[in-house]
Protein backbone atom coordinates (compact mmCIF):
# COMPACT_ATOMS: atom_id res chain seq x y z
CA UNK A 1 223.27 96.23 -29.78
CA UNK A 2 222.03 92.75 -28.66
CA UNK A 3 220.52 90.34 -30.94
CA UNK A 4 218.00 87.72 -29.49
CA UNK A 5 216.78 85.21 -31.72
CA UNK A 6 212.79 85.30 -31.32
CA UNK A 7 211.30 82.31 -33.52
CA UNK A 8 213.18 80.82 -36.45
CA UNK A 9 212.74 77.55 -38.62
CA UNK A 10 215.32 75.66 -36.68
CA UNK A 11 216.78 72.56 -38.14
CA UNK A 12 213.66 72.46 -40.86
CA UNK A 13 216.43 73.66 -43.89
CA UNK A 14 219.74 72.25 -42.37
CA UNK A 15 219.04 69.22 -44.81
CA UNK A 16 219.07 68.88 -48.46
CA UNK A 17 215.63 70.04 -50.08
CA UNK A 18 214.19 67.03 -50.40
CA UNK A 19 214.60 66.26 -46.59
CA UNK A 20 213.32 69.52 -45.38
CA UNK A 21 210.21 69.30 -47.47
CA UNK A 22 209.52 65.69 -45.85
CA UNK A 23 210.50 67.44 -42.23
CA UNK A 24 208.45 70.46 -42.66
CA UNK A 25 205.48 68.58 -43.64
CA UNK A 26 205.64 66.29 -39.99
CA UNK A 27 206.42 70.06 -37.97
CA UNK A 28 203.42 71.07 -40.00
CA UNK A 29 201.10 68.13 -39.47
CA UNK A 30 202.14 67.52 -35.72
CA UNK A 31 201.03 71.65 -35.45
CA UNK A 32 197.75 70.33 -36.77
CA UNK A 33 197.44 67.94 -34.45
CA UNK A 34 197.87 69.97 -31.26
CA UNK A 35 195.26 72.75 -31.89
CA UNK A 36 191.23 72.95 -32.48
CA UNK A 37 190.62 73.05 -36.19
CA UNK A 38 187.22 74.15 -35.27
CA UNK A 39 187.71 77.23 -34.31
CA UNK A 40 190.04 77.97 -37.46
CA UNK A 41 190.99 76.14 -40.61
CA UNK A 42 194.64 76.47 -41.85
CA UNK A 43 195.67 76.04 -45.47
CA UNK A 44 197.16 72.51 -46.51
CA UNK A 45 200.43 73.11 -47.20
CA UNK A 46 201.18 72.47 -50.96
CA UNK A 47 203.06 69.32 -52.22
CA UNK A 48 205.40 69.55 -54.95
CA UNK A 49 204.04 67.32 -57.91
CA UNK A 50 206.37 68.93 -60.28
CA UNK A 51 209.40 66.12 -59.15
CA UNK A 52 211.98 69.11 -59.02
CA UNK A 53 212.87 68.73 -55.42
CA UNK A 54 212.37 64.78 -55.20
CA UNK A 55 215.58 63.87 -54.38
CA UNK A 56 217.41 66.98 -55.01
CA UNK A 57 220.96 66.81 -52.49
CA UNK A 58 221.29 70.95 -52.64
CA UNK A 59 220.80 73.01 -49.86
CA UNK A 60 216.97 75.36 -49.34
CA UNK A 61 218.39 78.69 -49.41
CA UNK A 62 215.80 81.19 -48.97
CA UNK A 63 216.68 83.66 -51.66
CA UNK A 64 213.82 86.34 -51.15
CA UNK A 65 211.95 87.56 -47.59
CA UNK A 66 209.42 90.58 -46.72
CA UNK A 67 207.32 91.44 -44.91
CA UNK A 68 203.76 91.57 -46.14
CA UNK A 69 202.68 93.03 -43.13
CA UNK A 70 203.73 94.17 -39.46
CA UNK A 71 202.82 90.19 -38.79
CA UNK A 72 203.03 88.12 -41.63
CA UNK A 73 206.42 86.98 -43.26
CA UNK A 74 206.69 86.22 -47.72
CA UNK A 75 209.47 84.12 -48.08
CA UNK A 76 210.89 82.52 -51.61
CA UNK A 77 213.54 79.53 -51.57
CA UNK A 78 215.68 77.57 -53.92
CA UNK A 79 213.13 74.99 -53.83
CA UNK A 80 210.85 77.11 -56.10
CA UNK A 81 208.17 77.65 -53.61
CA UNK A 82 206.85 80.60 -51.72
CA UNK A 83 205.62 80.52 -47.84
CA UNK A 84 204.39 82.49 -45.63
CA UNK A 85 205.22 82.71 -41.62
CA UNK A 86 202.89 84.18 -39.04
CA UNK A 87 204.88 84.79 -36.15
CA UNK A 88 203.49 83.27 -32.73
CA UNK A 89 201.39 86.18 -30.57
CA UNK A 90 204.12 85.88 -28.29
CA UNK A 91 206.48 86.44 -29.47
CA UNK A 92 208.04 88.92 -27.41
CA UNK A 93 207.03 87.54 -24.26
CA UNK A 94 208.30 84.44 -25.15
CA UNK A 95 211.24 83.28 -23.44
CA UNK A 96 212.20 80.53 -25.31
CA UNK A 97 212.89 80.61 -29.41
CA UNK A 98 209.84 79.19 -30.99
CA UNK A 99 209.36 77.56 -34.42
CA UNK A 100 208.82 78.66 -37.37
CA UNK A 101 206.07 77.10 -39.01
CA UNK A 102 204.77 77.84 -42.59
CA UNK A 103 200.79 78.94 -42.67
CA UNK A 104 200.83 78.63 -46.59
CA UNK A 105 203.44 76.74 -49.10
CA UNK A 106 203.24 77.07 -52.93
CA UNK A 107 205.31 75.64 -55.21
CA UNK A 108 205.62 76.21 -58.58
CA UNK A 109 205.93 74.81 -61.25
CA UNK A 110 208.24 76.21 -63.65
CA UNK A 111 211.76 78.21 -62.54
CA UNK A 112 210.88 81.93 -61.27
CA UNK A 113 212.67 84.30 -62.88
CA UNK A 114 211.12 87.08 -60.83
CA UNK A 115 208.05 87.94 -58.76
CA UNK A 116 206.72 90.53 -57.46
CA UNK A 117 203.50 91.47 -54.76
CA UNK A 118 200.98 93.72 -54.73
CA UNK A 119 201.53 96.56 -52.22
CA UNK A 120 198.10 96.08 -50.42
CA UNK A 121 198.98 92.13 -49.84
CA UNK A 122 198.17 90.91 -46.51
CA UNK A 123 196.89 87.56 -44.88
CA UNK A 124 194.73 89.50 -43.12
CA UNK A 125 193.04 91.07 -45.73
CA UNK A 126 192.88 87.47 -47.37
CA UNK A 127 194.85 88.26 -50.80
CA UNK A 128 198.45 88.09 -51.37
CA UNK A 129 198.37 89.15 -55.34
CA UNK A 130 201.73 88.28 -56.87
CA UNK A 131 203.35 89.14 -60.50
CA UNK A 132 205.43 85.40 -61.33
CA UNK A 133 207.44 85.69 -64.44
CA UNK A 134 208.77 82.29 -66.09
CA UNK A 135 211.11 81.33 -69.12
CA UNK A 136 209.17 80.86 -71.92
CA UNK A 137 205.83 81.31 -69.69
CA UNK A 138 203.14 83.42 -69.81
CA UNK A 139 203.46 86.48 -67.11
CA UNK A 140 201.12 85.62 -64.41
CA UNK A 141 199.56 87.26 -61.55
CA UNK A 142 198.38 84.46 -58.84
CA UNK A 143 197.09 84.82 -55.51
CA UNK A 144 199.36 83.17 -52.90
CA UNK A 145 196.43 82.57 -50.81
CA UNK A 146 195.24 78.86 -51.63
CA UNK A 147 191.48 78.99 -53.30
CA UNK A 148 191.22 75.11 -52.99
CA UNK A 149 191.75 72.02 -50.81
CA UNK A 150 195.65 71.21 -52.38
CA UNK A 151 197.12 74.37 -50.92
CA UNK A 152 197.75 76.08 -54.52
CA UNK A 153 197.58 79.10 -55.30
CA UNK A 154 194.81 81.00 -57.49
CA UNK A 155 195.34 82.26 -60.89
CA UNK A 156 193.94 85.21 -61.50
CA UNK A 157 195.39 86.26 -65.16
CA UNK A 158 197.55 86.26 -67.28
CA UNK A 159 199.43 89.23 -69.35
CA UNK A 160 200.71 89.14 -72.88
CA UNK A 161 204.35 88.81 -72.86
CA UNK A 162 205.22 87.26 -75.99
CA UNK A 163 207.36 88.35 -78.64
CA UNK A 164 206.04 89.44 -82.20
CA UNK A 165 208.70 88.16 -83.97
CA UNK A 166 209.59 84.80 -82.71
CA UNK A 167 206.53 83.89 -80.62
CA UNK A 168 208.55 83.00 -77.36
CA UNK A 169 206.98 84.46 -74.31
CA UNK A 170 209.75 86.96 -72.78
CA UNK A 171 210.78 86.31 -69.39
CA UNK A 172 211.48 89.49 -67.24
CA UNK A 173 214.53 89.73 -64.44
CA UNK A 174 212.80 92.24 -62.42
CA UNK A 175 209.41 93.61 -61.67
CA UNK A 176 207.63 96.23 -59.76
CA UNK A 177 204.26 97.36 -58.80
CA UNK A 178 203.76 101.73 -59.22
CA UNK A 179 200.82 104.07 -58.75
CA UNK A 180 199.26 101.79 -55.82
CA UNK A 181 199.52 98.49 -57.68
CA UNK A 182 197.57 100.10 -60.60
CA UNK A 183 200.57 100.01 -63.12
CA UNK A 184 204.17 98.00 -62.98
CA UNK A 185 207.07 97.79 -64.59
CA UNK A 186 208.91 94.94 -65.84
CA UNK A 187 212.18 94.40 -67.12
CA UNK A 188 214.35 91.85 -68.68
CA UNK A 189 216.45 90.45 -71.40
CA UNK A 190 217.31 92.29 -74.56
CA UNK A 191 217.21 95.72 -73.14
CA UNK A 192 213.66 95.63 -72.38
CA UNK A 193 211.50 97.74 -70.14
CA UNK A 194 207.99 97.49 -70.27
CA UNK A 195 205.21 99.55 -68.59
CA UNK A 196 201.78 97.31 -67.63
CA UNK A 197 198.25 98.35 -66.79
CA UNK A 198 197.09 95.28 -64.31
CA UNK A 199 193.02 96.25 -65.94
CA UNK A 200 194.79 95.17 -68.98
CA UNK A 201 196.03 92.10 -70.93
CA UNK A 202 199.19 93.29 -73.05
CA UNK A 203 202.03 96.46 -72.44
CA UNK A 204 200.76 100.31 -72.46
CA UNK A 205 204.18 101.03 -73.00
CA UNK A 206 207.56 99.92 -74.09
CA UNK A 207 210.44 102.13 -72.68
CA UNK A 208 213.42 103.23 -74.73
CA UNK A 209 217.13 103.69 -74.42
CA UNK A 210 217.40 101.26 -71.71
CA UNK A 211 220.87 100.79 -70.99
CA UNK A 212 221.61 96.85 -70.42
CA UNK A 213 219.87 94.12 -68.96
CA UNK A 214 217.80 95.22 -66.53
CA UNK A 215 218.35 93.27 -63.03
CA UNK A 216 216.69 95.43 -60.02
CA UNK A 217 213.83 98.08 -59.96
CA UNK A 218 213.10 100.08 -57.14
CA UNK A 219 210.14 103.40 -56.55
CA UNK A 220 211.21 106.72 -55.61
CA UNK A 221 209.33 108.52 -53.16
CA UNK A 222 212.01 111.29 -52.83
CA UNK A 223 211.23 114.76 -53.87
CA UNK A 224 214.37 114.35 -56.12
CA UNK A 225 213.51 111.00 -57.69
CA UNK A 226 211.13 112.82 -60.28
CA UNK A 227 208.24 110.73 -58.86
CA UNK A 228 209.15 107.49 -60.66
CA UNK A 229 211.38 104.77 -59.97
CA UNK A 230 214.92 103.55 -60.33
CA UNK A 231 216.55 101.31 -62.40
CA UNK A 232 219.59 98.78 -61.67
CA UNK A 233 221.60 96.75 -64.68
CA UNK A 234 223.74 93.39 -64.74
CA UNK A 235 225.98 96.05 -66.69
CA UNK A 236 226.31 98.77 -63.29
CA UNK A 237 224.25 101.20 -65.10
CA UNK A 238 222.01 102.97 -62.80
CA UNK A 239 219.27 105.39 -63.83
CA UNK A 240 216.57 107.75 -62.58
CA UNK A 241 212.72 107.07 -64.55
CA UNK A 242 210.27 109.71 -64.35
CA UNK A 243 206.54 108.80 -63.82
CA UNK A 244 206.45 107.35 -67.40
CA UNK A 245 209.51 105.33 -67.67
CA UNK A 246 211.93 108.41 -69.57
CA UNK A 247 214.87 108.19 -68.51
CA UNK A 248 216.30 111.75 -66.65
CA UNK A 249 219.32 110.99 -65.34
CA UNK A 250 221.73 107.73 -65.40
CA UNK A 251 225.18 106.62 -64.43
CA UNK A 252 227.28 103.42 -64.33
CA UNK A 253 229.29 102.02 -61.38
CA UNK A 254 232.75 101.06 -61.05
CA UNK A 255 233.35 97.69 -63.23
CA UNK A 256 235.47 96.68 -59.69
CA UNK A 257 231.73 96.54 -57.99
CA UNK A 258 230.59 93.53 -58.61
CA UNK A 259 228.63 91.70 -61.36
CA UNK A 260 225.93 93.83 -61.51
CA UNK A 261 223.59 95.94 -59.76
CA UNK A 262 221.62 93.37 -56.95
CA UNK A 263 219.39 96.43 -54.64
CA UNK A 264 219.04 99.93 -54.81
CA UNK A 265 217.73 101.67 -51.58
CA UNK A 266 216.70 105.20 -51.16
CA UNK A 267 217.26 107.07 -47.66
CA UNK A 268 214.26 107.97 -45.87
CA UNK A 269 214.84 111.63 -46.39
CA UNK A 270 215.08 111.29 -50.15
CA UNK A 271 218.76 112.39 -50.28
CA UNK A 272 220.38 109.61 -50.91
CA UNK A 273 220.63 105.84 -52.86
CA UNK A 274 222.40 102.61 -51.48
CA UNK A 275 223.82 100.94 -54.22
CA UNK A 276 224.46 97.14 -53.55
CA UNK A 277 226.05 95.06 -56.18
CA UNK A 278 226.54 91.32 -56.32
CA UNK A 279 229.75 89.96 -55.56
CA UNK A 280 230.76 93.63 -53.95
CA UNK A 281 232.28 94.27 -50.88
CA UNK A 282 230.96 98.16 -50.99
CA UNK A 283 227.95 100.05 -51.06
CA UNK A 284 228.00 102.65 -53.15
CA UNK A 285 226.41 105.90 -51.72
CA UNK A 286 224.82 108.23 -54.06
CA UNK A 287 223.69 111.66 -53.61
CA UNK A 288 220.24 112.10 -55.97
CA UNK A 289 220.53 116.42 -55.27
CA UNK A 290 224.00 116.41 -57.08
CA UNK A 291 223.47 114.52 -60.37
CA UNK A 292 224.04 110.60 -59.03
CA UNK A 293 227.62 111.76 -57.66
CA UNK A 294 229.23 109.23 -55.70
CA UNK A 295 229.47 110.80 -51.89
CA UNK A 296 230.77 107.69 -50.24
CA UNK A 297 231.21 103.71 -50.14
CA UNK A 298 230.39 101.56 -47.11
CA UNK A 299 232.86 98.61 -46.37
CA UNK A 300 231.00 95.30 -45.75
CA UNK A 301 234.24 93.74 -44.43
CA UNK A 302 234.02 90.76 -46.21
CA UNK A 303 236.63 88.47 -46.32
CA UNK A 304 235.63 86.56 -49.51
CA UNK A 305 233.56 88.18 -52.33
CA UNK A 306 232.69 85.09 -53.88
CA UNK A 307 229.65 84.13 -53.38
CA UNK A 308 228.98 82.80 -57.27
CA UNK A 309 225.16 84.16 -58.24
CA UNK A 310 224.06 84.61 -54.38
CA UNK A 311 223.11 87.92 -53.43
CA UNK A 312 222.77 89.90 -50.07
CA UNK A 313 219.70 92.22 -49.70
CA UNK A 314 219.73 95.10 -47.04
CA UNK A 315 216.64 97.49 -45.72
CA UNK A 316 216.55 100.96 -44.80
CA UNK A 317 215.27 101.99 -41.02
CA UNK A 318 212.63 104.52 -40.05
CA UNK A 319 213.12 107.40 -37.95
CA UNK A 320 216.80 108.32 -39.34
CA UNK A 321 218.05 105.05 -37.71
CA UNK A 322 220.38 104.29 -40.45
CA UNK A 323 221.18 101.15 -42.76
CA UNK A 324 221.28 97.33 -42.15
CA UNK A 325 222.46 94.47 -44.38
CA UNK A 326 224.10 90.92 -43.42
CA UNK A 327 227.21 89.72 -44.74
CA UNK A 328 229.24 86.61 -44.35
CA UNK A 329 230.32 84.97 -41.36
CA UNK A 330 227.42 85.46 -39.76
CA UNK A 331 227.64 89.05 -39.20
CA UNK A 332 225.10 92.16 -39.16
CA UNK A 333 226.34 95.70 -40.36
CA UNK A 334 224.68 98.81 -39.24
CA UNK A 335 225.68 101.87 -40.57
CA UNK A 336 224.15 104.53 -38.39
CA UNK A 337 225.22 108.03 -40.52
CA UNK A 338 223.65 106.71 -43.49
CA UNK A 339 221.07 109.27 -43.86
CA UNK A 340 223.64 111.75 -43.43
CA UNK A 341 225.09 109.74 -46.50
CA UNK A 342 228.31 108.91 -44.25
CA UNK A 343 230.50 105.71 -43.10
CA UNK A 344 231.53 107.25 -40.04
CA UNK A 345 229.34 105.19 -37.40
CA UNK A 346 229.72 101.68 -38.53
CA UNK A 347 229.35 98.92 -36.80
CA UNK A 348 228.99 94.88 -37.14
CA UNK A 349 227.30 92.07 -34.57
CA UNK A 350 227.71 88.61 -35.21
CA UNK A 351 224.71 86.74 -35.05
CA UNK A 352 225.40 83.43 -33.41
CA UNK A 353 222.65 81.65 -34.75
CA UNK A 354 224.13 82.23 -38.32
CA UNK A 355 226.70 79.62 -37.51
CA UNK A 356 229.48 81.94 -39.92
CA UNK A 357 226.82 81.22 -42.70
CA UNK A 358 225.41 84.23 -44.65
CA UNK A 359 222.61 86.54 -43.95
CA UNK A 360 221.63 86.94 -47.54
CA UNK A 361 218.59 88.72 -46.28
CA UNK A 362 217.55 91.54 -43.69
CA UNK A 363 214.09 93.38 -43.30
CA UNK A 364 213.24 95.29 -41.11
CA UNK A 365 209.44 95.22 -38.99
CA UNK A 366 207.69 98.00 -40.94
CA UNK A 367 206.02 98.91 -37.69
CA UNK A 368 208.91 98.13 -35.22
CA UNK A 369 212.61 98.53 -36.43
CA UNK A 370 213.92 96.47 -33.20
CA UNK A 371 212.44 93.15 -35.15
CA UNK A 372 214.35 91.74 -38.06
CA UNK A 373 213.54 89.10 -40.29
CA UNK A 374 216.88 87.26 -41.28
CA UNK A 375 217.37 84.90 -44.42
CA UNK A 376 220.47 82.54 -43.60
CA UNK A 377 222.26 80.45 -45.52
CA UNK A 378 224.89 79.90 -48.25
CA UNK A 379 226.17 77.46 -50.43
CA UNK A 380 229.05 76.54 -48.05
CA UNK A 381 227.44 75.54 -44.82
CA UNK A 382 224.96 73.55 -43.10
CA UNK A 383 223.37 76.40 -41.31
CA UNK A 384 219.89 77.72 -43.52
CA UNK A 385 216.35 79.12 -42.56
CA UNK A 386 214.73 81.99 -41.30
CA UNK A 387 215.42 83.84 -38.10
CA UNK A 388 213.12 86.87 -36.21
CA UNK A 389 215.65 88.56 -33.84
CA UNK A 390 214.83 91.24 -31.40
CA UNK A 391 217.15 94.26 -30.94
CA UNK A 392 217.45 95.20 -27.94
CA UNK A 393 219.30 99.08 -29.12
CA UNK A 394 218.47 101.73 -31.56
């Protein structure tokens, strides 16, 4: 397989935060400059009035990418802001890499504990709904799609999250939309697991016997999944919801995989669950027919494990293609047999562009699996930003 690298951001992060702010905003406004605002108006690209990047030596790692849609790109970075990338037309045709430049920037104001968007969210459709949770904050749900002339996003309500008994608003680790984006579930501190109805202002439910802290939430569409959703801890435990949040069926990883669950995938033919942990070299492979019994572990060949509280984020291809996930150094790792829950076909590329740096994140086109959207960057080099490679094999 060949990797060409499409579009990316280029040098924008490859400077501390406050620098690629300032060097964004010129890309930006010489964009501007070059095209008829006539025939369409772009958002203004939020500034940050909340002084936590102003000045701020560390390095923009984007920490969270997806795509909303087959052409628009969600990305969240250290920086505390979201943006979102329309790829050029192009793209393909293009025989030169192009730059990334962001169509919308929010920042926000407070640190985000977790966030989550509405399934239906597209530019297109001119709505990008998204659940922000906050220490101490009220749970929001904003609309990253700017309703005024700063480039900020809309609030459209807010849900009670706050404790009876000490009045502090809970903050939740993970959340995710079910049912359509009619319900979620959110989880966090305490051993908490909450069920939401987004027609209504407080919980529906609060879900027992949850076992730890709650760091990753994922839906089952399996036949085998109980038509509900899975649950990841900082504590390894893993466990199988039904439709209303019971628990059927749970396990707990090996203490030697990591510090806690980070991403749990489910195979496209329902068998199966990737298991990725932070600070893991494996992926745990988990057969959902026989009871959560480990069938088999997938090397990621790293050759340090320590990468502190930074996490690496795979995706699962269509048409039986297998798994993908980055890894240090640069490199890509496909494992081909992984719907036939096997390590047997595995392979690595080493995407140049990466510089050895990690690719902390890798989606996959949901309407073409031969484009990938790449996060890159770690704390230990100069090499950050996002990357749209073509694949030339499947």
């Amino acid at each position: 397989m060949d990797l060409t690298t499409l579009a990316s951001t280029k040098t924008t992060f490859c400077l501390p935060t406050s620098k690629s702010i300032e060097q964004e905003d010129k890309i930006h406004e010489d964009f501007l400059s070059g095209i008829d605002l006539n025939e369409y108006t772009y958002p203004q690209l939020h500034q940050n009035t909340y002084n936590s990047s102003n000045g701020n030596s560390n390095p923009n790692i984007i920490t969270h990418l997806q795509w909303l849609d087959s052409s628009s790109i969600l990305t969240k970075s250290t920086d505390n802001a979201f943006r979102v990338y329309i790829p050029p037309s192009d793209l393909l045709d293009s025989r030169t890499e192009q730059q990334l430049i962001p169509f919308i920037r929010c920042f926000h104001n407070t640190s985000i504990q977790s966030f989550e968007t509405h399934p239906l969210s597209s530019v297109y459709r001119g709505s990008i709904p998204t659940l922000v949770s906050s220490n101490d904050m009220p749970l929001k749900l904003v609309d990253l799609i700017p309703g005024g002339g700063n480039g900020k996003y809309r609030l459209l309500k807010t849900f009670n999250n706050m404790n009876q008994y000490n009045e502090k608003y809970e903050s939740f680790l993970a959340l995710k939309f079910v049912d359509g984006g009619e319900r979620f579930i959110a989880g966090g501190g305490g051993k908490m697991l909450k069920l939401f109805d987004v027609n209504r202002t407080g919980p529906i439910r609060d879900i027992e016997n949850i076992k730890g802290l709650i760091s990753t939430i994922t839906v089952s569409f399996s036949e085998f999944g109980y038509a509900g959703f899975y649950t990841g801890g900082f504590n390894g435990h893993l466990s199988i919801h039904d439709s209303q949040g019971t628990i059927v069926e749970s396990t707990k990883m090996n203490p030697m995989d990591g510090n806690g669950i980070s991403q749990i995938l489910e195979s496209k033919n329902g068998k199966y669950l990737y298991v990725v942990s932070r600070n893991s070299g494996h992926i745990r492979v988990l057969d959902l027919r026989m009871g959560l019994q480990q069938l088999s572990t997938y090397d990621l060949k790293l050759e340090s494990v320590d990468l502190g509280s930074q996490r690496v984020f795979g995706d699962v291809l269509d048409r039986s293609q297998g798994l993908m996930i980055g890894g240090t150094n640069g490199l890509i790792h496909w494992f081909k047999d992984a719907e036939l829950g096997q390590s047997t076909n595995h392979v690595t590329y080493d995407l140049l562009d990466a510089s050895g740096a990690t690719i902390n994140n890798l989606k996959v086109n949901p309407d073409d699996n031969n484009i990938l959207a790449l996060g890159i960057g770690d704390r230990e080099h100069t090499n950050f930003g996002l990357n749209i490679s073509n694949c030339t094999e499947y």
